[in-house]
C-alpha atoms as a PDB file:
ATOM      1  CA  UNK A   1      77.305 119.813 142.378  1.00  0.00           C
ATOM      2  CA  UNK A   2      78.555 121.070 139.264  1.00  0.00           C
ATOM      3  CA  UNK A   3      81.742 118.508 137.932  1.00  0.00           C
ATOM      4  CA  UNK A   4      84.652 120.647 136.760  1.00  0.00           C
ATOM      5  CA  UNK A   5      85.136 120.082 132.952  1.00  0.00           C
ATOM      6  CA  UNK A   6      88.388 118.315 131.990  1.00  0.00           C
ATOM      7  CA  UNK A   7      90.437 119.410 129.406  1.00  0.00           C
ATOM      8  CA  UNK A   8      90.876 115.988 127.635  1.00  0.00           C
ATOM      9  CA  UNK A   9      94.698 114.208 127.552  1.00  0.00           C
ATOM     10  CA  UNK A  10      96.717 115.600 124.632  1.00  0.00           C
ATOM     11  CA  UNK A  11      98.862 112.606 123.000  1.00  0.00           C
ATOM     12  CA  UNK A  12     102.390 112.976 122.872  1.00  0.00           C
ATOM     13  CA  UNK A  13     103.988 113.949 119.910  1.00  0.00           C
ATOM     14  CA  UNK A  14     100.670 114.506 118.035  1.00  0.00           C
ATOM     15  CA  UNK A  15      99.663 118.488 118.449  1.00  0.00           C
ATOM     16  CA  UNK A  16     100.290 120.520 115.317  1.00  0.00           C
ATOM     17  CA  UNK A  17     103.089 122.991 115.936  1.00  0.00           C
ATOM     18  CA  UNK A  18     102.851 126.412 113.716  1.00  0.00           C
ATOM     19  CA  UNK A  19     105.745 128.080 112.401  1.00  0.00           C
ATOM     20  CA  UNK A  20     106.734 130.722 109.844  1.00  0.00           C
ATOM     21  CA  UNK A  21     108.668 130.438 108.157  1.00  0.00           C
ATOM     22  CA  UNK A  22     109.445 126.955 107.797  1.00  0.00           C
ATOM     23  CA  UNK A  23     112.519 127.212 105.992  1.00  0.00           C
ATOM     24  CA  UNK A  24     115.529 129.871 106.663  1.00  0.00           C
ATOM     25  CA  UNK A  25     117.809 131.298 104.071  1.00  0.00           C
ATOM     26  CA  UNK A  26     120.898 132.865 104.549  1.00  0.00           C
ATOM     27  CA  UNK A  27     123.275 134.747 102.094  1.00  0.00           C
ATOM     28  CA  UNK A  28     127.122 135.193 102.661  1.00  0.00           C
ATOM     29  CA  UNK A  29     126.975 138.772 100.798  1.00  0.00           C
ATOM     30  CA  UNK A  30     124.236 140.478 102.752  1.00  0.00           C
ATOM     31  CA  UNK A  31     124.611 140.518 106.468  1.00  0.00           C
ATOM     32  CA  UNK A  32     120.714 141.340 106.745  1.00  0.00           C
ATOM     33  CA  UNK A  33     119.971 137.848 106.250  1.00  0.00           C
ATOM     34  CA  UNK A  34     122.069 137.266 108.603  1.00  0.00           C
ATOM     35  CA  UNK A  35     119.436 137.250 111.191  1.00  0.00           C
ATOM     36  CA  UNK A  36     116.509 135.984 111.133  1.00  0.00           C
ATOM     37  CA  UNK A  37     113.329 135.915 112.816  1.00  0.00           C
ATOM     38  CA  UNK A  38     110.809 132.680 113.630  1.00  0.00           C
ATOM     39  CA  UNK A  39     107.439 132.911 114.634  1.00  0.00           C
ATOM     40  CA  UNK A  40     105.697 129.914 116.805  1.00  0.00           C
ATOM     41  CA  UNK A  41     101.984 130.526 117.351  1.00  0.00           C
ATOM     42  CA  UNK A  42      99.981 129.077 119.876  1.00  0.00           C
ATOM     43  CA  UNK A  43      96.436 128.253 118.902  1.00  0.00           C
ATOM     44  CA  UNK A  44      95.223 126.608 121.615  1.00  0.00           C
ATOM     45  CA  UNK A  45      93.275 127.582 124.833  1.00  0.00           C
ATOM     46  CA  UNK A  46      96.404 126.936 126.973  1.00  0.00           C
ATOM     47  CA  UNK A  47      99.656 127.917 127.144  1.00  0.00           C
ATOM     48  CA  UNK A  48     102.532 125.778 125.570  1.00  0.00           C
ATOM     49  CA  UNK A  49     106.538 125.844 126.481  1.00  0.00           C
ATOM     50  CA  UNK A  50     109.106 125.578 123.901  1.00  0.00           C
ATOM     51  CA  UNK A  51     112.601 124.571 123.376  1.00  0.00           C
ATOM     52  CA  UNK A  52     114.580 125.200 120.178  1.00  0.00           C
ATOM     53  CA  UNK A  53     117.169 122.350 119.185  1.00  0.00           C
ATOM     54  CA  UNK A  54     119.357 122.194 116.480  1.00  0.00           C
ATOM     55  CA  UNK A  55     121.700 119.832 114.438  1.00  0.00           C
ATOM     56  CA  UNK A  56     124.885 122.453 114.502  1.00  0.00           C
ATOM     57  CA  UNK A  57     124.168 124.955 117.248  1.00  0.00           C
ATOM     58  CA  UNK A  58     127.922 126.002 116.936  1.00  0.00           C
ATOM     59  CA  UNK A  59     126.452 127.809 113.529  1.00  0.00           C
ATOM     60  CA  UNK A  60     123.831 129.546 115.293  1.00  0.00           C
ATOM     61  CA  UNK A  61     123.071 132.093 118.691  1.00  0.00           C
ATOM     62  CA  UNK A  62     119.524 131.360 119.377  1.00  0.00           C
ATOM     63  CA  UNK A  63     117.952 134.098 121.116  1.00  0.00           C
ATOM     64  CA  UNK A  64     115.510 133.059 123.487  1.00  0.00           C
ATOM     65  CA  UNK A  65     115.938 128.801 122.997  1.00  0.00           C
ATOM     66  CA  UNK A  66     113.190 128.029 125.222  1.00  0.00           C
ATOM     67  CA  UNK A  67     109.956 129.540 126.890  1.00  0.00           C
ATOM     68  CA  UNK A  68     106.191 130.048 126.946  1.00  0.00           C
ATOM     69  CA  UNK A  69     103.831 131.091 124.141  1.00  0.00           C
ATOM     70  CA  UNK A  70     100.498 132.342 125.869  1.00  0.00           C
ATOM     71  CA  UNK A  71      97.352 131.229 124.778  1.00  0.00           C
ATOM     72  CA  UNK A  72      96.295 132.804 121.147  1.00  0.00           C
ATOM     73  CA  UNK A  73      99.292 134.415 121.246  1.00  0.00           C
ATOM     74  CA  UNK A  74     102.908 134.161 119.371  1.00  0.00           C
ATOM     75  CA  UNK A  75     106.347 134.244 119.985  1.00  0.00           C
ATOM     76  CA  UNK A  76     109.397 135.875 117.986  1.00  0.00           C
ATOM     77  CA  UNK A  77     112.900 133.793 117.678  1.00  0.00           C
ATOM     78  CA  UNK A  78     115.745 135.483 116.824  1.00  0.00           C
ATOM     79  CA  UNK A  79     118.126 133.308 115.005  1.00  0.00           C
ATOM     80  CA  UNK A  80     121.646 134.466 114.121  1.00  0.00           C
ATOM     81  CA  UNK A  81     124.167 132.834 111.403  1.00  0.00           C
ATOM     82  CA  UNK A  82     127.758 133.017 113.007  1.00  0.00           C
ATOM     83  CA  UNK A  83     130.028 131.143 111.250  1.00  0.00           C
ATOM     84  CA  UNK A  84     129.904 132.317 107.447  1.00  0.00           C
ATOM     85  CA  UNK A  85     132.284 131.078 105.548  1.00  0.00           C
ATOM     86  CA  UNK A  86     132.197 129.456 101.663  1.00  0.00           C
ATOM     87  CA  UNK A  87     132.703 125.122 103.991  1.00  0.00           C
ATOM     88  CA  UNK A  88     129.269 125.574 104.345  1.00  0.00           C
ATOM     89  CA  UNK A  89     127.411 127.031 101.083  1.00  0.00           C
ATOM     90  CA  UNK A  90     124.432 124.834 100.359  1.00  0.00           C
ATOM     91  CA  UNK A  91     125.275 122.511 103.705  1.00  0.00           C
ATOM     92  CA  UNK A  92     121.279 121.936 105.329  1.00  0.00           C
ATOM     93  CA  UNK A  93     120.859 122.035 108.700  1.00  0.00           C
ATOM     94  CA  UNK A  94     118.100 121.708 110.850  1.00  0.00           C
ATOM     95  CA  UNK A  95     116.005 123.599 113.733  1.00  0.00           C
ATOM     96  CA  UNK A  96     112.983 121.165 115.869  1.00  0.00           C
ATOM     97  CA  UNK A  97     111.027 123.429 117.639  1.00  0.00           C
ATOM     98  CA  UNK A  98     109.376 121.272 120.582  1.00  0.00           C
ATOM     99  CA  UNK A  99     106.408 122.076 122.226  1.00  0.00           C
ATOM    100  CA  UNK A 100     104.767 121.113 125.761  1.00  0.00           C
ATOM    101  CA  UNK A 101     102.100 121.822 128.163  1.00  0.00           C
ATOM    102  CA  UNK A 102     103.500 124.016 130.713  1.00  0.00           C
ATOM    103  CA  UNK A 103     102.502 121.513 133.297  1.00  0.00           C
ATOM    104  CA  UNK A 104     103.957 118.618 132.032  1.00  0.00           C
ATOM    105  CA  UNK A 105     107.141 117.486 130.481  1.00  0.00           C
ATOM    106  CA  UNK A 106     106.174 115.272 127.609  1.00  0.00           C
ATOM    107  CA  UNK A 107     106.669 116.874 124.164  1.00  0.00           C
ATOM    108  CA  UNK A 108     103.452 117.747 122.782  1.00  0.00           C
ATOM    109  CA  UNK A 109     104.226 118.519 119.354  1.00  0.00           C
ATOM    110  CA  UNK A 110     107.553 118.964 117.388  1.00  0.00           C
ATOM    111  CA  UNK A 111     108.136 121.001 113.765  1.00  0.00           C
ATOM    112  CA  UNK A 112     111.196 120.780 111.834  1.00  0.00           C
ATOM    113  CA  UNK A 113     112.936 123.838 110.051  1.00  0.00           C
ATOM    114  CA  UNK A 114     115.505 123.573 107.553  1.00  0.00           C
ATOM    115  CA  UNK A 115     118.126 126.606 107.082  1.00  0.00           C
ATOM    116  CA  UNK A 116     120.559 126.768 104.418  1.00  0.00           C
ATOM    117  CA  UNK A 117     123.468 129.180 103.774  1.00  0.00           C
ATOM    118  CA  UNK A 118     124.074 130.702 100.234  1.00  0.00           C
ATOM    119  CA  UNK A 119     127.212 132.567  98.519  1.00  0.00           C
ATOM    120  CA  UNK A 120     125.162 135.331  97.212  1.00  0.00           C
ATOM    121  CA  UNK A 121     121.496 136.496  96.598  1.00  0.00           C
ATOM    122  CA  UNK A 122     121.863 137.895  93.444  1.00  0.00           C
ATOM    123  CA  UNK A 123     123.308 134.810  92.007  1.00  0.00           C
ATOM    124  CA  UNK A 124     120.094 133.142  93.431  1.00  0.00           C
ATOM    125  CA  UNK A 125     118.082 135.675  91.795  1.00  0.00           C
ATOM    126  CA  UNK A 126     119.724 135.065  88.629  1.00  0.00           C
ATOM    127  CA  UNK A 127     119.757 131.506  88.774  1.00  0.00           C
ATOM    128  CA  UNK A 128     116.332 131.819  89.274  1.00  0.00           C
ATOM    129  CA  UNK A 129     115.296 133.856  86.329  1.00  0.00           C
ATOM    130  CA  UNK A 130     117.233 131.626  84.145  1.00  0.00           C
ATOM    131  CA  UNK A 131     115.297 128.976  84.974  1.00  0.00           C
ATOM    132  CA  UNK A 132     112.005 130.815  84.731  1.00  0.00           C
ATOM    133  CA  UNK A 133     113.340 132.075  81.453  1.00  0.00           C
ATOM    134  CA  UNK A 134     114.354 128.467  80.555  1.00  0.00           C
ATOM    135  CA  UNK A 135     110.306 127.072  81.997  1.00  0.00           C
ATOM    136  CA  UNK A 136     108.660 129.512  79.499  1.00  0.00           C
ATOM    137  CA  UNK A 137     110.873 128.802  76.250  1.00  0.00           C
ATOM    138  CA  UNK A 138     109.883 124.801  76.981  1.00  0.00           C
ATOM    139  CA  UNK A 139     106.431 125.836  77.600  1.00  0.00           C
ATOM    140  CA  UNK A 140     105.801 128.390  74.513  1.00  0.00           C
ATOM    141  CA  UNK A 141     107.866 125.566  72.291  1.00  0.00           C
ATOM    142  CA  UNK A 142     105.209 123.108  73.385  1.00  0.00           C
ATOM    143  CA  UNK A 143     102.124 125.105  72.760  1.00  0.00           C
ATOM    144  CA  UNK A 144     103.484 125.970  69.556  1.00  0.00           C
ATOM    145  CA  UNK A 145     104.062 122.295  68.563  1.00  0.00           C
ATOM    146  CA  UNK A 146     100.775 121.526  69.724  1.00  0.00           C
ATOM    147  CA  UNK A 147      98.824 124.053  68.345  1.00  0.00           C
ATOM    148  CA  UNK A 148     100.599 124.086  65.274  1.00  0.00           C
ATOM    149  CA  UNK A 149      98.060 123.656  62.208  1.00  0.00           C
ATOM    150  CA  UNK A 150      99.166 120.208  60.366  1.00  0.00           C
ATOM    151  CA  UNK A 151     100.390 120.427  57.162  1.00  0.00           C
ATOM    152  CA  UNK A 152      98.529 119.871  54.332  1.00  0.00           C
ATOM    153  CA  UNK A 153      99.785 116.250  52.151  1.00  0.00           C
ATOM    154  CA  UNK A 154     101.585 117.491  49.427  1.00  0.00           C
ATOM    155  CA  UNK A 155      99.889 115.735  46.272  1.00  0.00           C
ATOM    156  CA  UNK A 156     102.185 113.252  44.365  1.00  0.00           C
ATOM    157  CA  UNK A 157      99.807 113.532  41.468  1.00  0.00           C
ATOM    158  CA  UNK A 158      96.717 112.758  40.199  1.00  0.00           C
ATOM    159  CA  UNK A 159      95.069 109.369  41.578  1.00  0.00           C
ATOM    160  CA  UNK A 160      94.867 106.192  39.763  1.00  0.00           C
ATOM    161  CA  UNK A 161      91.018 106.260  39.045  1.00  0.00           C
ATOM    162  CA  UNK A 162      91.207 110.084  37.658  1.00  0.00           C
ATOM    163  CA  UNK A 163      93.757 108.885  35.327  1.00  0.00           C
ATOM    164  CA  UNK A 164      91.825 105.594  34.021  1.00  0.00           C
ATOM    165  CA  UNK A 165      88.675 107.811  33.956  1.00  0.00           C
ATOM    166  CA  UNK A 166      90.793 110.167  31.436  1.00  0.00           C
ATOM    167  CA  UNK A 167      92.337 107.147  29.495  1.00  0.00           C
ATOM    168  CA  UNK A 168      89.167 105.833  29.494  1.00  0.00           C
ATOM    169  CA  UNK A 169      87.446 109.429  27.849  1.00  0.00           C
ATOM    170  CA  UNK A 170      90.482 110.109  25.087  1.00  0.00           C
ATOM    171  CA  UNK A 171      89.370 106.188  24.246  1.00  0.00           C
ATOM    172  CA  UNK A 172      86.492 106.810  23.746  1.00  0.00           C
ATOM    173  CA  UNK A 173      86.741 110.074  22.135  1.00  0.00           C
ATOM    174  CA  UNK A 174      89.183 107.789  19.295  1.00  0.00           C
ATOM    175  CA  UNK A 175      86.369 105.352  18.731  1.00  0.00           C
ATOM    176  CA  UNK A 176      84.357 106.041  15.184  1.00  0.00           C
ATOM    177  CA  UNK A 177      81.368 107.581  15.311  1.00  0.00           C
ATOM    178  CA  UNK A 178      78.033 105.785  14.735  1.00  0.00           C
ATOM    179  CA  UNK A 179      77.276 105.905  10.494  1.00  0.00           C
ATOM    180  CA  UNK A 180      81.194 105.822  10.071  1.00  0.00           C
ATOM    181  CA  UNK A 181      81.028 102.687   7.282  1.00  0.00           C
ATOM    182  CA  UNK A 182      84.691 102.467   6.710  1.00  0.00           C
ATOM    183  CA  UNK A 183      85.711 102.071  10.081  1.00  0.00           C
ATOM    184  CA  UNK A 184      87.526  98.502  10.846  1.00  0.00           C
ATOM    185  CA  UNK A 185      86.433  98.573  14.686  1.00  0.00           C
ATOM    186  CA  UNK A 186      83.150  96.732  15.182  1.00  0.00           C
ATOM    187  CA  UNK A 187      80.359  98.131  15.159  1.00  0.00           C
ATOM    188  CA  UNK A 188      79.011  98.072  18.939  1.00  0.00           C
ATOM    189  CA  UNK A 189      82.326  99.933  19.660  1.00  0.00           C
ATOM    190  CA  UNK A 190      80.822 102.795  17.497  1.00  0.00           C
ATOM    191  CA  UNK A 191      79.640 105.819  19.660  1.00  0.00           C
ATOM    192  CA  UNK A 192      77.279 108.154  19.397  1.00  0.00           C
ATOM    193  CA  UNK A 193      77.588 112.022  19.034  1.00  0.00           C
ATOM    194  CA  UNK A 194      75.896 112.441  22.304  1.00  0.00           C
ATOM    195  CA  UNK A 195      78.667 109.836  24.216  1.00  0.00           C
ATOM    196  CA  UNK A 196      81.438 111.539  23.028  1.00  0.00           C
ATOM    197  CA  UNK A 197      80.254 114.655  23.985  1.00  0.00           C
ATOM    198  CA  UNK A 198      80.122 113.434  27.269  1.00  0.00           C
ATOM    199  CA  UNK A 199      83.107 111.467  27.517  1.00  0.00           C
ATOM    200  CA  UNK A 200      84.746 115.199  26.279  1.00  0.00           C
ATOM    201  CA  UNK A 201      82.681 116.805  29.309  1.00  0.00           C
ATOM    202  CA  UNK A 202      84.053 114.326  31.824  1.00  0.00           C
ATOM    203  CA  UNK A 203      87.627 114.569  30.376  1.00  0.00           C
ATOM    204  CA  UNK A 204      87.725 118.720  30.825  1.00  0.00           C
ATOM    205  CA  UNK A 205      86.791 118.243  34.420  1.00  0.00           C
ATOM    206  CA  UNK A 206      89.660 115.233  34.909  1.00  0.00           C
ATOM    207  CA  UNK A 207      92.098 118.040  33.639  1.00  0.00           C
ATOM    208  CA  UNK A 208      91.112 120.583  35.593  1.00  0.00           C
ATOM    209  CA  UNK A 209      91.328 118.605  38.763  1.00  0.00           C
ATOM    210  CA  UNK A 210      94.967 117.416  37.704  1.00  0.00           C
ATOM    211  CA  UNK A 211      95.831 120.921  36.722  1.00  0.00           C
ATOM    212  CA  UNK A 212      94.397 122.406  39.961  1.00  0.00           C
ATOM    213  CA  UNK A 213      96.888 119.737  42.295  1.00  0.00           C
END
């Protein structure tokens, strides 16, 4: 005999409920938004009741609070805004759609959505661009203070050891030259043609460096 397959126990409280959208604007200045639609879809391989609950339900006509989703199917819910007035701008409330196996009474699954009444779209709108606006300044300000080349040191002058190098050179460009006889300075401070012409090489480059910074 062939056993009939069991469809194994669902927990309660533990079935993922799907809803779109999960959060419900409406604006005082455009009766459109006014209404609004919810969309539960059902997933599963069996059908699943419903029942829609909410924090102020004196705010709100819910059409179609409870019912049945078929299996791979959805289901519409119309909810209305009916008490628009400037006591509850920015107040949240919130809908918990409940979900159950149409056999049993246990809740299956439950999914909160949060609804929210504004003065005016277009202030949204704006409010929003300004702080787009505001995102991009900050972010182009820090890209351009991090890729911002460094600056170069600004030279203070020339560094200690290219000026003793040059006091050294005009030293020894002021020492006699070898064969000078009257010359008081000893003699093994007497330098040869060749040195000085050196120490005169090295002392053009020292200037040029210090004239270059």
């Amino acid at each position: 005999m062939h056993q009939q397959k069991r469809q194994p126990e669902l927990v309660e409280g533990n079935l993922p409920v799907f809803v779109f959208p999960t959060e419900l604007i409406f604006y005082a200045d455009d009766q459109s938004t006014h209404k609004q639609v919810l969309t539960l879809y059902n997933p599963y391989e069996f059908a699943l009741k419903f029942k829609v609950l909410c924090t102020t339900p004196n705010k709100y006509v819910v059409v179609d609070a409870a019912g049945a989703v078929k299996p791979q199917c959805c289901m519409d819910i119309v909810i209305r805004h009916r008490d628009v007035r400037s006591c509850h701008y920015g107040v949240i409330d919130k809908f918990r759609l409940q979900v159950s196996e149409q056999s049993q009474r246990k809740a299956l699954g439950r999914k909160e959505v949060v609804a929210t009444l504004l003065p005016s779209a277009k202030e949204q709108q704006k409010e929003e661009e300004e702080k787009r606006i505001k995102e991009h300044l900050s972010e182009s300000l820090f890209f351009e203070q991090s890729f911002q080349p460094e600056n170069r040191t600004v030279s203070s002058g020339p560094s200690l050891l290219t000026v003793f190098l040059g006091v050294v050179c005009i030293a020894a460009l002021m020492l006699p030259t070898m064969g000078d006889v009257e010359s008081l300075v000893p003699l093994y401070l007497h330098l040869s043609v060749n040195q000085k012409l050196v120490a005169a090489y090295i002392l053009g480059l020292i200037t040029m460096a210090i004239l270059r910074t």
